[in-house]
C-alpha atoms as a PDB file:
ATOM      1  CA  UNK A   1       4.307   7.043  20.642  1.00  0.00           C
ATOM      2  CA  UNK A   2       5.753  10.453  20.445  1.00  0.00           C
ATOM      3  CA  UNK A   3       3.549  13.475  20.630  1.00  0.00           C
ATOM      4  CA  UNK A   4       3.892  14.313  16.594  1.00  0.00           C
ATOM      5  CA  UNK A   5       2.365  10.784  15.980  1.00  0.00           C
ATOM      6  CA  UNK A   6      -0.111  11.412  18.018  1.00  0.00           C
ATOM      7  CA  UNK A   7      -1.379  14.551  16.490  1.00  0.00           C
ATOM      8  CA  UNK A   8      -1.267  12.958  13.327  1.00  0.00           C
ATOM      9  CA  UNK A   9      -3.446   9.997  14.291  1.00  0.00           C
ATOM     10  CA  UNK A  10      -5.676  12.231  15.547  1.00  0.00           C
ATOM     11  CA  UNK A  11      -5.466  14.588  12.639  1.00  0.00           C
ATOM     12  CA  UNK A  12      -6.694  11.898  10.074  1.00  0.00           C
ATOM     13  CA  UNK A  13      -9.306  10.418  12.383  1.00  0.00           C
ATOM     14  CA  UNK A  14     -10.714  14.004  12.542  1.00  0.00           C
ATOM     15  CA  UNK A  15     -10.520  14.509   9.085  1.00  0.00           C
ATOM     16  CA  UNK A  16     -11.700  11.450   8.131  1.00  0.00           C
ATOM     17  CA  UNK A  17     -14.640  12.560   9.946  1.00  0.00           C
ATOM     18  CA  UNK A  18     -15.527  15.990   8.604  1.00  0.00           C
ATOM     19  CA  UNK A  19     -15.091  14.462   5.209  1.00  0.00           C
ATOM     20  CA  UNK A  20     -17.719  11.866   5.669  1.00  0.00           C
ATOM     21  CA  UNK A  21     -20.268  14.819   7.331  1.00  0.00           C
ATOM     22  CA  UNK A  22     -19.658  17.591   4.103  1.00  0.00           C
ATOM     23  CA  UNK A  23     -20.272  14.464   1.837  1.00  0.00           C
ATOM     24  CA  UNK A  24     -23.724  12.820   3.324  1.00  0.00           C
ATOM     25  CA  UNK A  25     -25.349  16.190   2.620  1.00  0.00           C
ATOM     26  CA  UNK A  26     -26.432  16.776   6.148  1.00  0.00           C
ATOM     27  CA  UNK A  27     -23.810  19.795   6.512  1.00  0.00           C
ATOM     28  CA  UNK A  28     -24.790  23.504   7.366  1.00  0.00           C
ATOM     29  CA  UNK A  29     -23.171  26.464   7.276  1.00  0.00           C
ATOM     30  CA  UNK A  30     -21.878  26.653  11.257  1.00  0.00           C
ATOM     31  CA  UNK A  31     -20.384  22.783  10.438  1.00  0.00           C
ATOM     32  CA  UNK A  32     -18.725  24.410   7.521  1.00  0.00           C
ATOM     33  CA  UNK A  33     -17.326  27.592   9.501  1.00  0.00           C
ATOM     34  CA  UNK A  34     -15.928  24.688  12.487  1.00  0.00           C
ATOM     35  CA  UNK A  35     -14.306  23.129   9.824  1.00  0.00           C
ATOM     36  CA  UNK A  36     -12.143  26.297   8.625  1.00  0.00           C
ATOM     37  CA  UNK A  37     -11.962  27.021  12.279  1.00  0.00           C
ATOM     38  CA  UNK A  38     -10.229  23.304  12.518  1.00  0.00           C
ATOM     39  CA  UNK A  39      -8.262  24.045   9.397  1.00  0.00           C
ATOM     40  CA  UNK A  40      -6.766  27.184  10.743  1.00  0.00           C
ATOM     41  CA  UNK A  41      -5.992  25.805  14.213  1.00  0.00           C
ATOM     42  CA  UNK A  42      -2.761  23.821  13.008  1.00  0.00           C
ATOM     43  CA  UNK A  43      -1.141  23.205   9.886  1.00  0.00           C
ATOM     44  CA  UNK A  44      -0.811  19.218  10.224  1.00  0.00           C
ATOM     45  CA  UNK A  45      -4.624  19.692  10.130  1.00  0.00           C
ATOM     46  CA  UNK A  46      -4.432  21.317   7.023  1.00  0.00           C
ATOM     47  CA  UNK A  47      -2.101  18.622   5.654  1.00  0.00           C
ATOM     48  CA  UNK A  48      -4.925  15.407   7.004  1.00  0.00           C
ATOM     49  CA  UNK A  49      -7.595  17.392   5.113  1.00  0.00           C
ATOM     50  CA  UNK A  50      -5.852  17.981   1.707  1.00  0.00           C
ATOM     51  CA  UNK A  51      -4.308  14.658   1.695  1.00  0.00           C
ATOM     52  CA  UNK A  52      -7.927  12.864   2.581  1.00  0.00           C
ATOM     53  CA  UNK A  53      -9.355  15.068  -0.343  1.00  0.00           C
ATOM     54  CA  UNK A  54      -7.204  13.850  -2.755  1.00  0.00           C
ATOM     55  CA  UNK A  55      -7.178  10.733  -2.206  1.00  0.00           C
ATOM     56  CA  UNK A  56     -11.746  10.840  -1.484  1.00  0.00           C
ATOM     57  CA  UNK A  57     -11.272  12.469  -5.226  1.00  0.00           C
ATOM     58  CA  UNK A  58      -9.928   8.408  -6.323  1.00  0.00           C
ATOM     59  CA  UNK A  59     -13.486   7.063  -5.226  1.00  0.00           C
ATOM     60  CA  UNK A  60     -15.425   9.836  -7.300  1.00  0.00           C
ATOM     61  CA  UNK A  61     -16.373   6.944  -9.689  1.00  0.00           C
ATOM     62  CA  UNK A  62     -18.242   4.716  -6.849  1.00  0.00           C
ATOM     63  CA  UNK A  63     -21.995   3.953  -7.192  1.00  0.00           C
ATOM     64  CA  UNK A  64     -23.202   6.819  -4.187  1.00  0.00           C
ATOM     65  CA  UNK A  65     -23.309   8.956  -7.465  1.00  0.00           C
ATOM     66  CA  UNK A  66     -25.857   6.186  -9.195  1.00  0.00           C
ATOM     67  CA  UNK A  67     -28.407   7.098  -6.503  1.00  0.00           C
ATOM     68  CA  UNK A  68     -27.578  11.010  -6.943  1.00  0.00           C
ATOM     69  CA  UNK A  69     -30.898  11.166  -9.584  1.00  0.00           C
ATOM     70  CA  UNK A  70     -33.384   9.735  -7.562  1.00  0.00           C
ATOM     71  CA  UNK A  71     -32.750  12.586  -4.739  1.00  0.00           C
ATOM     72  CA  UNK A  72     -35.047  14.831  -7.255  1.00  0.00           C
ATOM     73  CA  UNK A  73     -37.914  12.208  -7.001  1.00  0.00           C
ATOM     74  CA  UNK A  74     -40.815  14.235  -5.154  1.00  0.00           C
ATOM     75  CA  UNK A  75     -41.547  11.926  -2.152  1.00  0.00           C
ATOM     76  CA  UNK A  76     -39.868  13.805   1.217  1.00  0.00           C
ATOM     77  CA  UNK A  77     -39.263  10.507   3.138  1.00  0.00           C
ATOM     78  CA  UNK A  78     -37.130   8.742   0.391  1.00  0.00           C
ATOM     79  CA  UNK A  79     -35.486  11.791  -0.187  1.00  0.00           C
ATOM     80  CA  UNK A  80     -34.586  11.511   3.905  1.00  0.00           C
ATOM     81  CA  UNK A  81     -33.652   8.010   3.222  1.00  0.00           C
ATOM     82  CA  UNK A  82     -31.317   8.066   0.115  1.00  0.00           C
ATOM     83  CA  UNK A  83     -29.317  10.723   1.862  1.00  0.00           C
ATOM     84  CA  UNK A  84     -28.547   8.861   4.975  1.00  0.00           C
ATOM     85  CA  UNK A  85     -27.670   6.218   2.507  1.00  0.00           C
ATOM     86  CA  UNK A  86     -25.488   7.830   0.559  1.00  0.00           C
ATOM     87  CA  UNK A  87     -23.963   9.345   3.724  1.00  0.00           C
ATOM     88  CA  UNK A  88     -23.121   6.066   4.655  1.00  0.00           C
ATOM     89  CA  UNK A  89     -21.857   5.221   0.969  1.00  0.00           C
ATOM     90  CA  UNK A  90     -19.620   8.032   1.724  1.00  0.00           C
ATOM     91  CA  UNK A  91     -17.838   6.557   5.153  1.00  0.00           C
ATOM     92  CA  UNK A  92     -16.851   3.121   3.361  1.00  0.00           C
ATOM     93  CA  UNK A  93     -14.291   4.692   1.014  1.00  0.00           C
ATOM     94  CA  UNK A  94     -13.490   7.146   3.556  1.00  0.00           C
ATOM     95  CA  UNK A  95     -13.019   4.190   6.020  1.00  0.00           C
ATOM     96  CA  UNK A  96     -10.876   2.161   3.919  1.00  0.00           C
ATOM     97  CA  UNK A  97      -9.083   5.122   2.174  1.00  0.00           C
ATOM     98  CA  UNK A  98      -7.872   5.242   5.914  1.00  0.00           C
ATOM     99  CA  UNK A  99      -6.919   2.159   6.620  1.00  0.00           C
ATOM    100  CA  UNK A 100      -5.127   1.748   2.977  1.00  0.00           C
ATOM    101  CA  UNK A 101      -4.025   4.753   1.539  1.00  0.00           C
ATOM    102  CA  UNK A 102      -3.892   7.028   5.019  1.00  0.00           C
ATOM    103  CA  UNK A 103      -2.498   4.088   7.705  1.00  0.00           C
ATOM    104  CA  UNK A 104      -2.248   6.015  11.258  1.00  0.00           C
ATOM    105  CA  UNK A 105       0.890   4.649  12.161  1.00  0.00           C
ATOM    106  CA  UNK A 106       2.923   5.172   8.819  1.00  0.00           C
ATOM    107  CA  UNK A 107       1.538   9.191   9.085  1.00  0.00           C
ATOM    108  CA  UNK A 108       4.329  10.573  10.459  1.00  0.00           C
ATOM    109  CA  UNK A 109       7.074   8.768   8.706  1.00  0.00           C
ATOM    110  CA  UNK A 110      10.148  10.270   7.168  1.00  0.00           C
ATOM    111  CA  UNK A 111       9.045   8.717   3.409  1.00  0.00           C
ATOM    112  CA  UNK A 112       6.586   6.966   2.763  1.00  0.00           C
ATOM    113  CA  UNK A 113       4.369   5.281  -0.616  1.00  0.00           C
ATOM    114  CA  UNK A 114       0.743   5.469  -1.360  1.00  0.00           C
ATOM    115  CA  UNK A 115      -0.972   1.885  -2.659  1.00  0.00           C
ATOM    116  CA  UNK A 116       0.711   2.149  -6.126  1.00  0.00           C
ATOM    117  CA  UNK A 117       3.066   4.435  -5.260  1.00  0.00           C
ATOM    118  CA  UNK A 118       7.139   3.685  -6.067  1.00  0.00           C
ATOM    119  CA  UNK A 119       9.292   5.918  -4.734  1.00  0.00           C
ATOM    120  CA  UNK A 120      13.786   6.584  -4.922  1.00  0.00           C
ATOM    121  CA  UNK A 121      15.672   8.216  -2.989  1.00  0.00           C
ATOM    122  CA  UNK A 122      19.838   9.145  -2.566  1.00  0.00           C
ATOM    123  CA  UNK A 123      20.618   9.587   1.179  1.00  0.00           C
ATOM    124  CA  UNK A 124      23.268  11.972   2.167  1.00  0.00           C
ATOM    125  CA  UNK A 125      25.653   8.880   2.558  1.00  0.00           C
ATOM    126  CA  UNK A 126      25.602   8.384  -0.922  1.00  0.00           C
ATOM    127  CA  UNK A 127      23.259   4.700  -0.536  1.00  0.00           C
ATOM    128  CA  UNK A 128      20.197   4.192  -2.690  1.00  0.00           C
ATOM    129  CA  UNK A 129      16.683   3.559  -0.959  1.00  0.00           C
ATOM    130  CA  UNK A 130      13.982   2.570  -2.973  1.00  0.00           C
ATOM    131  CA  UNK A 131      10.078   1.698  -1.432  1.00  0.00           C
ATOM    132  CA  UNK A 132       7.530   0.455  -2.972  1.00  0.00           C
ATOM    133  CA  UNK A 133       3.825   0.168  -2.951  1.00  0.00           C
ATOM    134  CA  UNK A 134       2.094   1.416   0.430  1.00  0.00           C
ATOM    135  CA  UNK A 135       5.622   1.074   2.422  1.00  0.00           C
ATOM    136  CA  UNK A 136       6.811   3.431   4.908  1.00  0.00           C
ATOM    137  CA  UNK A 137      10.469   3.973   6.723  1.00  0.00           C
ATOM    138  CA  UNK A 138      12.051   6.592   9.101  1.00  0.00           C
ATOM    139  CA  UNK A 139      15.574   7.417   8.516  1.00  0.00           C
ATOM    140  CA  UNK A 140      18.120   8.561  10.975  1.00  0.00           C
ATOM    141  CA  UNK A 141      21.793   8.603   9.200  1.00  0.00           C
ATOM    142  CA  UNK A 142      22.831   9.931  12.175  1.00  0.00           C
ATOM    143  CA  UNK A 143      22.347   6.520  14.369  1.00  0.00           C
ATOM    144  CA  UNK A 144      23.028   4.689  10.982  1.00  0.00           C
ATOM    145  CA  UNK A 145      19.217   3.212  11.505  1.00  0.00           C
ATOM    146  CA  UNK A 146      16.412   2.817   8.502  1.00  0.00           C
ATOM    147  CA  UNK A 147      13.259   1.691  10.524  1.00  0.00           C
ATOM    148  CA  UNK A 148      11.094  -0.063   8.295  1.00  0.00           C
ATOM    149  CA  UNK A 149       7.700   0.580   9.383  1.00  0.00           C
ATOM    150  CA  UNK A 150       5.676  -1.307   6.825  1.00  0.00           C
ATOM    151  CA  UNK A 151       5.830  -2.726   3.542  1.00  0.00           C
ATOM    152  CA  UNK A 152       8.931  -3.265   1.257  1.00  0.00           C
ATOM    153  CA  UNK A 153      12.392  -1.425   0.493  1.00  0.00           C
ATOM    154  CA  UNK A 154      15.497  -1.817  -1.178  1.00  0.00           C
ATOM    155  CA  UNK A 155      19.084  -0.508  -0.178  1.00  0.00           C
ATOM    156  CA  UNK A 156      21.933  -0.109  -1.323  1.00  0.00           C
ATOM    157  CA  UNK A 157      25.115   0.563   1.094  1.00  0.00           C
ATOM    158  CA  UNK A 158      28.248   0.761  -1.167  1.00  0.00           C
ATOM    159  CA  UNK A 159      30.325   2.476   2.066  1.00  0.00           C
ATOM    160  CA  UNK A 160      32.179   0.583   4.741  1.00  0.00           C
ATOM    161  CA  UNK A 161      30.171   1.870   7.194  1.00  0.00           C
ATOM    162  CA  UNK A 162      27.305  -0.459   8.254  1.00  0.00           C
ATOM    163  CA  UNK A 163      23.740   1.078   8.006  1.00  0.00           C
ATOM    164  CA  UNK A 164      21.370  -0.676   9.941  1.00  0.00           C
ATOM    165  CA  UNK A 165      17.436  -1.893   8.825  1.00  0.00           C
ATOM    166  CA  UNK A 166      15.445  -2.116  11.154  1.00  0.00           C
ATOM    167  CA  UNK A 167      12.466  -4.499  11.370  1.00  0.00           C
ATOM    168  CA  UNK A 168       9.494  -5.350  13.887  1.00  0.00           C
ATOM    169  CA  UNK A 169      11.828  -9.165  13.888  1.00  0.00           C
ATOM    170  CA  UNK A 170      15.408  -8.316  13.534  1.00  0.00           C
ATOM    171  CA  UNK A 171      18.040  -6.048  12.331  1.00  0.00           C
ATOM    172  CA  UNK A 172      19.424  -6.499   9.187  1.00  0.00           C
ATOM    173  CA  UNK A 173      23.189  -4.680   9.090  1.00  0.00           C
ATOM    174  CA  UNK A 174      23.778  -3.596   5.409  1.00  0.00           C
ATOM    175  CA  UNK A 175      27.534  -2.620   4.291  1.00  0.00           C
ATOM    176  CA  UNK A 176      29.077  -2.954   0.964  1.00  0.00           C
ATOM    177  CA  UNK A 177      26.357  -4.690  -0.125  1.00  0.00           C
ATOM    178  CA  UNK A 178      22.095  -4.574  -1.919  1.00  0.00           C
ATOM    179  CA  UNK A 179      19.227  -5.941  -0.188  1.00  0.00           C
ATOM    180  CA  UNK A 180      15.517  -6.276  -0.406  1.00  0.00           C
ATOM    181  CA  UNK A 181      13.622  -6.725   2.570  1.00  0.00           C
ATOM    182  CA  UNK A 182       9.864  -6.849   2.954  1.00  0.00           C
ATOM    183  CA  UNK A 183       7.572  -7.072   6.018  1.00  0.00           C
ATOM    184  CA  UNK A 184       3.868  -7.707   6.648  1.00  0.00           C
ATOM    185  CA  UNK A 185       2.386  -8.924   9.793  1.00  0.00           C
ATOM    186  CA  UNK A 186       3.696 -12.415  10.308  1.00  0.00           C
ATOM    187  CA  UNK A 187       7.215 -11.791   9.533  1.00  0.00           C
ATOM    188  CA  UNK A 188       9.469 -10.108   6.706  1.00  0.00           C
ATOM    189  CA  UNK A 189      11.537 -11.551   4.195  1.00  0.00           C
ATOM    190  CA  UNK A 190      15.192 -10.843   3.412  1.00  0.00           C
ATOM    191  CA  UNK A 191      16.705 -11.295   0.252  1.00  0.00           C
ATOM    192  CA  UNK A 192      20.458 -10.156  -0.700  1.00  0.00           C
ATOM    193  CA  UNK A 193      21.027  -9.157  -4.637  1.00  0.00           C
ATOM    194  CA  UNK A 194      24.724  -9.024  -3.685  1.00  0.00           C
ATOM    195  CA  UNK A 195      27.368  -9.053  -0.662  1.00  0.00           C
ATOM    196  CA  UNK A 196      26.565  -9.874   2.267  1.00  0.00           C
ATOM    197  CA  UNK A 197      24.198  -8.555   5.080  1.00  0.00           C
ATOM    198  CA  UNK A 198      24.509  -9.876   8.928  1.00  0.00           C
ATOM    199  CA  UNK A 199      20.855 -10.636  10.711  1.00  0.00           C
ATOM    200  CA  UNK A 200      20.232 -10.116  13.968  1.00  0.00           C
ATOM    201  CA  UNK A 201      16.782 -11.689  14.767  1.00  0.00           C
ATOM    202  CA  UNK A 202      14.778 -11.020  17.972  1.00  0.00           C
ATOM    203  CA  UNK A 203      15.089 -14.995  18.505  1.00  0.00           C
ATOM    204  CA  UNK A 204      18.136 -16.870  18.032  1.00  0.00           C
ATOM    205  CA  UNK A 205      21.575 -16.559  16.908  1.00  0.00           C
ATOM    206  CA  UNK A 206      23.095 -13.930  14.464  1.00  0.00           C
ATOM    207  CA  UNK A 207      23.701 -15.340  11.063  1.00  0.00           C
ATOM    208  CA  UNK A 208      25.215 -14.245   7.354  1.00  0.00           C
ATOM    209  CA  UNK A 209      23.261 -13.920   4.277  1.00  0.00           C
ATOM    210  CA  UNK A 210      24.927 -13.609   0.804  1.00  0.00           C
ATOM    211  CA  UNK A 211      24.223 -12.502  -2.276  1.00  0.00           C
ATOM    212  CA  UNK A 212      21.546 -15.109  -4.157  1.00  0.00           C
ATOM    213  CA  UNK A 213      20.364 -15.965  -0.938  1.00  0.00           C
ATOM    214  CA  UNK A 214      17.391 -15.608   0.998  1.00  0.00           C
ATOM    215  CA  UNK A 215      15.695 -15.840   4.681  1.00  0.00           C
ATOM    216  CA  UNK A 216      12.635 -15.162   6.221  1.00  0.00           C
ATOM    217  CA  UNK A 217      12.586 -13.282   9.511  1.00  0.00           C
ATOM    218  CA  UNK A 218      10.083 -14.117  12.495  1.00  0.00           C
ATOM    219  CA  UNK A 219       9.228 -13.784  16.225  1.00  0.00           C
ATOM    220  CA  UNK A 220      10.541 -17.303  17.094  1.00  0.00           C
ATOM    221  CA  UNK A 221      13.761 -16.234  15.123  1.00  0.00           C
ATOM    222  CA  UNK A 222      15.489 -16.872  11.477  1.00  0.00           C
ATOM    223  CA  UNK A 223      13.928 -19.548   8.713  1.00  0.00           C
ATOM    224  CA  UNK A 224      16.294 -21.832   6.508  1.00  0.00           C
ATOM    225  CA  UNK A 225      18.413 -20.020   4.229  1.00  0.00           C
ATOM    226  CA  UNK A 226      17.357 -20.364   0.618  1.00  0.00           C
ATOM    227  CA  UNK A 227      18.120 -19.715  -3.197  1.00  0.00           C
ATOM    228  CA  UNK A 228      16.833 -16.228  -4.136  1.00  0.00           C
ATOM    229  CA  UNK A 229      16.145 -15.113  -7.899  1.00  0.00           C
ATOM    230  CA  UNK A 230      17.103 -11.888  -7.981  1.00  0.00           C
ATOM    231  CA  UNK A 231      15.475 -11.028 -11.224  1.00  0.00           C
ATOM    232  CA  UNK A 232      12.348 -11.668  -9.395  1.00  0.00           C
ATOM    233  CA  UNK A 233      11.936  -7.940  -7.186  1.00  0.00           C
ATOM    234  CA  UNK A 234      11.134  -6.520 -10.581  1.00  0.00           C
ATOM    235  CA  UNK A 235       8.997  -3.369  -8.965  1.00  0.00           C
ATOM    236  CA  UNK A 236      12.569  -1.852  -8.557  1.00  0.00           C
ATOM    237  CA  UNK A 237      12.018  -1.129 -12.055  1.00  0.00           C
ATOM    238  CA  UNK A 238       8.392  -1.099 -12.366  1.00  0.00           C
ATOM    239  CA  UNK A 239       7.496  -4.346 -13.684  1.00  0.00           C
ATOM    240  CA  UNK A 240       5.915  -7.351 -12.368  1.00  0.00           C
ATOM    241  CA  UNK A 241       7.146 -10.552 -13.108  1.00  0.00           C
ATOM    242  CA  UNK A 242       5.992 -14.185 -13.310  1.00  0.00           C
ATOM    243  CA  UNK A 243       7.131 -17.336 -14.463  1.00  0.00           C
ATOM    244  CA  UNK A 244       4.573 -19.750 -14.863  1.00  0.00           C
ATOM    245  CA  UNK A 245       3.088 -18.634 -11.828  1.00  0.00           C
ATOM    246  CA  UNK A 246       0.011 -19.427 -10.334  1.00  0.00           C
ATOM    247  CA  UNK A 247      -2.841 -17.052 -11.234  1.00  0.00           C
ATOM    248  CA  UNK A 248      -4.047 -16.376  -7.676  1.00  0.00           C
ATOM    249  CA  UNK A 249      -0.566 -15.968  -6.452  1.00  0.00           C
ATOM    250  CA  UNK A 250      -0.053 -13.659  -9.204  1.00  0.00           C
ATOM    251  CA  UNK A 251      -3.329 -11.220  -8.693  1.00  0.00           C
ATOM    252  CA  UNK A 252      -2.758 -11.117  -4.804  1.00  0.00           C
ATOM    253  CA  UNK A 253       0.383  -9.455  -5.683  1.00  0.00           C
ATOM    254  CA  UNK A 254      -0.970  -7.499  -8.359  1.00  0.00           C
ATOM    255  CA  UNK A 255      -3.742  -6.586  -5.835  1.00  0.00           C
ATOM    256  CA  UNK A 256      -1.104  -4.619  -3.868  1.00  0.00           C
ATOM    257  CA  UNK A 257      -0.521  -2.014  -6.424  1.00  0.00           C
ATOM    258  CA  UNK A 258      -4.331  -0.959  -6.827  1.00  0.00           C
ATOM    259  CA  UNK A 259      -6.720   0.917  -4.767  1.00  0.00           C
ATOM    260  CA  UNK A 260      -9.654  -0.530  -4.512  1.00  0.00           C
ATOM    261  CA  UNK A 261     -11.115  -4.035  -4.314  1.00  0.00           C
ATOM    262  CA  UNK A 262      -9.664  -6.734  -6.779  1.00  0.00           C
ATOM    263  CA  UNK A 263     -11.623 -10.160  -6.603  1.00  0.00           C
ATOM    264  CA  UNK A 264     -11.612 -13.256  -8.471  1.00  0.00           C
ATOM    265  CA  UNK A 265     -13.683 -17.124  -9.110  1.00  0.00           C
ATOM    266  CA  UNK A 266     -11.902 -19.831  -7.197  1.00  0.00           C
ATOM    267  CA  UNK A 267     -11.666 -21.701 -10.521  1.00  0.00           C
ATOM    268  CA  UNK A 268      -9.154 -19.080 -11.633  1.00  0.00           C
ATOM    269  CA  UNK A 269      -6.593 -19.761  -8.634  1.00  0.00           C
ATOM    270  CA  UNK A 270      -4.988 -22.233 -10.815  1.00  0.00           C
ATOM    271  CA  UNK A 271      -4.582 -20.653 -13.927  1.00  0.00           C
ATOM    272  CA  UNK A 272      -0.923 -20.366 -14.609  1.00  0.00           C
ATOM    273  CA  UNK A 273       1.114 -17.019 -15.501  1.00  0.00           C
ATOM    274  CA  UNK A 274       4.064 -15.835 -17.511  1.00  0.00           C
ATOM    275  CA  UNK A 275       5.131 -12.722 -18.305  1.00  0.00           C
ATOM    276  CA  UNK A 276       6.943  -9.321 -17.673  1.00  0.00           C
ATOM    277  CA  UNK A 277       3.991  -6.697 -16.829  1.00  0.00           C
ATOM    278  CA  UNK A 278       4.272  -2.923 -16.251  1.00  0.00           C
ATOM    279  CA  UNK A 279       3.149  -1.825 -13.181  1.00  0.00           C
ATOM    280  CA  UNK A 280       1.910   2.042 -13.992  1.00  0.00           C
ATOM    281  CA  UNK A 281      -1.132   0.413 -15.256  1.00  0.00           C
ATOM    282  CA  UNK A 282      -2.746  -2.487 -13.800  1.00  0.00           C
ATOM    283  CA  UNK A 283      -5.916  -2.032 -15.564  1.00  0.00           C
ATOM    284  CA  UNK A 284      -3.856  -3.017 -18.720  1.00  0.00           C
ATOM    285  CA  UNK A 285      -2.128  -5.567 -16.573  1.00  0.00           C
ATOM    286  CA  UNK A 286      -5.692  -7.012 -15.925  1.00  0.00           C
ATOM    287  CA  UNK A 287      -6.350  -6.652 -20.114  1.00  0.00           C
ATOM    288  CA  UNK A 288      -3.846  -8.423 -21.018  1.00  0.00           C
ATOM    289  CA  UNK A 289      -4.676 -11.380 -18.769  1.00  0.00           C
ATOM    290  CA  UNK A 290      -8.141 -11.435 -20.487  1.00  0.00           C
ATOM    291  CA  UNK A 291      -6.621 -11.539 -23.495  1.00  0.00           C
ATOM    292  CA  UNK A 292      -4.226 -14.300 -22.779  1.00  0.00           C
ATOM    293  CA  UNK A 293      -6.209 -16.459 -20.290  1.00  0.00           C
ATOM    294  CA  UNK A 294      -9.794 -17.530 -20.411  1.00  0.00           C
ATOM    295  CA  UNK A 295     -11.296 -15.089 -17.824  1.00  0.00           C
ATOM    296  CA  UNK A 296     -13.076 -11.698 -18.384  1.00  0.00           C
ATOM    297  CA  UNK A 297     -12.757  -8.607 -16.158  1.00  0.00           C
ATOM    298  CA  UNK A 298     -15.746  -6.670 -14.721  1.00  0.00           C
ATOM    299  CA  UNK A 299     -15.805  -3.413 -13.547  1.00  0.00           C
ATOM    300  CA  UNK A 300     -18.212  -2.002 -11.722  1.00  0.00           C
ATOM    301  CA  UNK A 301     -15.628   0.980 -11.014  1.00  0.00           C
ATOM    302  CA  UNK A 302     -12.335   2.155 -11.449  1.00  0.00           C
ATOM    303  CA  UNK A 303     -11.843   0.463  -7.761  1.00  0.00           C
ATOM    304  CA  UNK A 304     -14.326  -2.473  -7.726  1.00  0.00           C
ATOM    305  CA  UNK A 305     -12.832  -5.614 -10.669  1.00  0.00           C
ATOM    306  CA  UNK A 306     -13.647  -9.066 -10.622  1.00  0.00           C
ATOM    307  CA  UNK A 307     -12.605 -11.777 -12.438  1.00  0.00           C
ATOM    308  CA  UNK A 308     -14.685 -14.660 -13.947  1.00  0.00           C
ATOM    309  CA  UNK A 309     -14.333 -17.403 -16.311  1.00  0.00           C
ATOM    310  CA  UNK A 310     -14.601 -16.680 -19.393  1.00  0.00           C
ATOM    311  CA  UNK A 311     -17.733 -17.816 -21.037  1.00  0.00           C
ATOM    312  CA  UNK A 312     -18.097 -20.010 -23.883  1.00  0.00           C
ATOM    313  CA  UNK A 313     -19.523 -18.798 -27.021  1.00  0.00           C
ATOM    314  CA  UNK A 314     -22.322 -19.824 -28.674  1.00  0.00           C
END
């Protein structure tokens, strides 16, 4: 890890941190005058804090501000109480606004997404990168390398000159040609809109992939090459897509573009889906589904929904 990364890490760890202190109440002034002091020291500090604000702001809605009342009741030791409690109300968001919207190891990347986020760029040599929700490459046009360090991207090469993506399984060497490739933790999967891209997997033999066609990438080496719908990457232009899909499969990728916690019954897996749905707003996503389907949607915030059979009317 280089030594930028590693301030970084560090950076959100220690941000994460002073957030979590100013917001269980049990700050005083000299904790507020070491945090400036912090601040000042370095400006990728600065950058850990604002970002970790921002984002803290998303979780303004969660129930630590139900218990805010009963902080005026007169007895000393609940008062003692409720504030450790909502100091530790405060770390869970915190925590898992880390590890979801902040991850340490996409910090320092060249571009990256927040969960939600969509995001196009036009590199210098005229291709087209596109990433979507929480993804995160580094680009180097000078080595001809796109490192894809997490999540899900889209390129298009329409030079000669190969540009290479590169994945925790393989390479994927892109010229003349559109891909989609996207990578979580068992593998990634490689799907070519049109041309053709060459794979070079960690395991195994080098192999061709055309246009239509898919493969999925692992450790051990390349899957069977299959048909590939290339309708289906629809989040290139913001829309979710499903075809008499299963409902589960459906919400786990739906999950992917909220914050927050998205949960539904078992008896809903099975529900079936169809559809074109707009992914700047999932809470309408979720509407509609109500509307359509016999569930109902509860919130008990903005970033806590579950889903549960509807119920029948008397």
């Amino acid at each position: 890890m280089n030594s930028q990364a590693s301030d970084a890490r560090q950076a959100v760890r220690a941000a994460a941190q002073w957030l979590a202190l100013l917001e269980s109440g049990g700050a005083n002034e000299q904790d507020r005058a070491n945090l400036q002091r912090w601040l000042d020291t370095c400006a990728t500090h600065d950058q850990a804090w604002q970002k970790a604000q921002a984002l803290r702001q998303r979780f303004a809605d969660l129930p630590s501000g139900l218990a805010l009342s009963s902080l005026d009741r007169p007895d000393p030791a609940r008062r003692v109480v409720l504030k450790r409690a909502l100091g530790a109300v405060a770390l869970v968001p915190t925590a898992w606004l880390l590890s979801r919207q902040l991850p340490l190891d996409v910090w320092s990347a060249d571009l990256h997404t927040a969960t939600g986020e969509r995001k196009k760029v036009q590199l210098a040599d005229g291709s087209s990168l596109q990433l979507n929700t929480a993804s995160a490459v580094d680009v180097d046009l000078q080595s001809r390398r796109v490192k894809l360090i997490e999540g899900e991207l889209s390129l298009k090469v329409p030079g000669t000159t190969p540009l290479t993506i590169q994945t925790k399984f393989g390479n994927v060497i892109v010229s003349q040609s559109e891909v989609c490739v996207r990578q979580h933790a068992q593998g990634c999967r490689v799907s070519v809109f049109n041309g053709s891209v060459q794979l070079q997997p960690l395991q195994g033999p080098a192999l061709a992939v055309r246009g239509g066609q898919q493969v999925s990438l692992q450790a051990v080496g390349a899957g069977a090459i299959t048909p590939f719908d290339a309708l289906a990457p629809g989040w290139r232009e913001g829309v979710l897509m499903a075809k008499n899909q299963p409902l589960g499969d459906f919400l786990r990728e739906l999950g992917t573009y909220r914050p927050g916690v998205l949960r539904w019954e078992p008896e809903l897996e099975t529900l079936r889906v169809t559809g074109s749905f707009l992914l700047d707003d999932t809470d309408r996503v979720l509407a509609l589904l109500a509307a359509s389907l016999p569930l109902e949607v509860h919130s008990r915030t903005r970033y806590w929904v579950t889903l549960l059979p509807r119920k029948n009317s008397v």
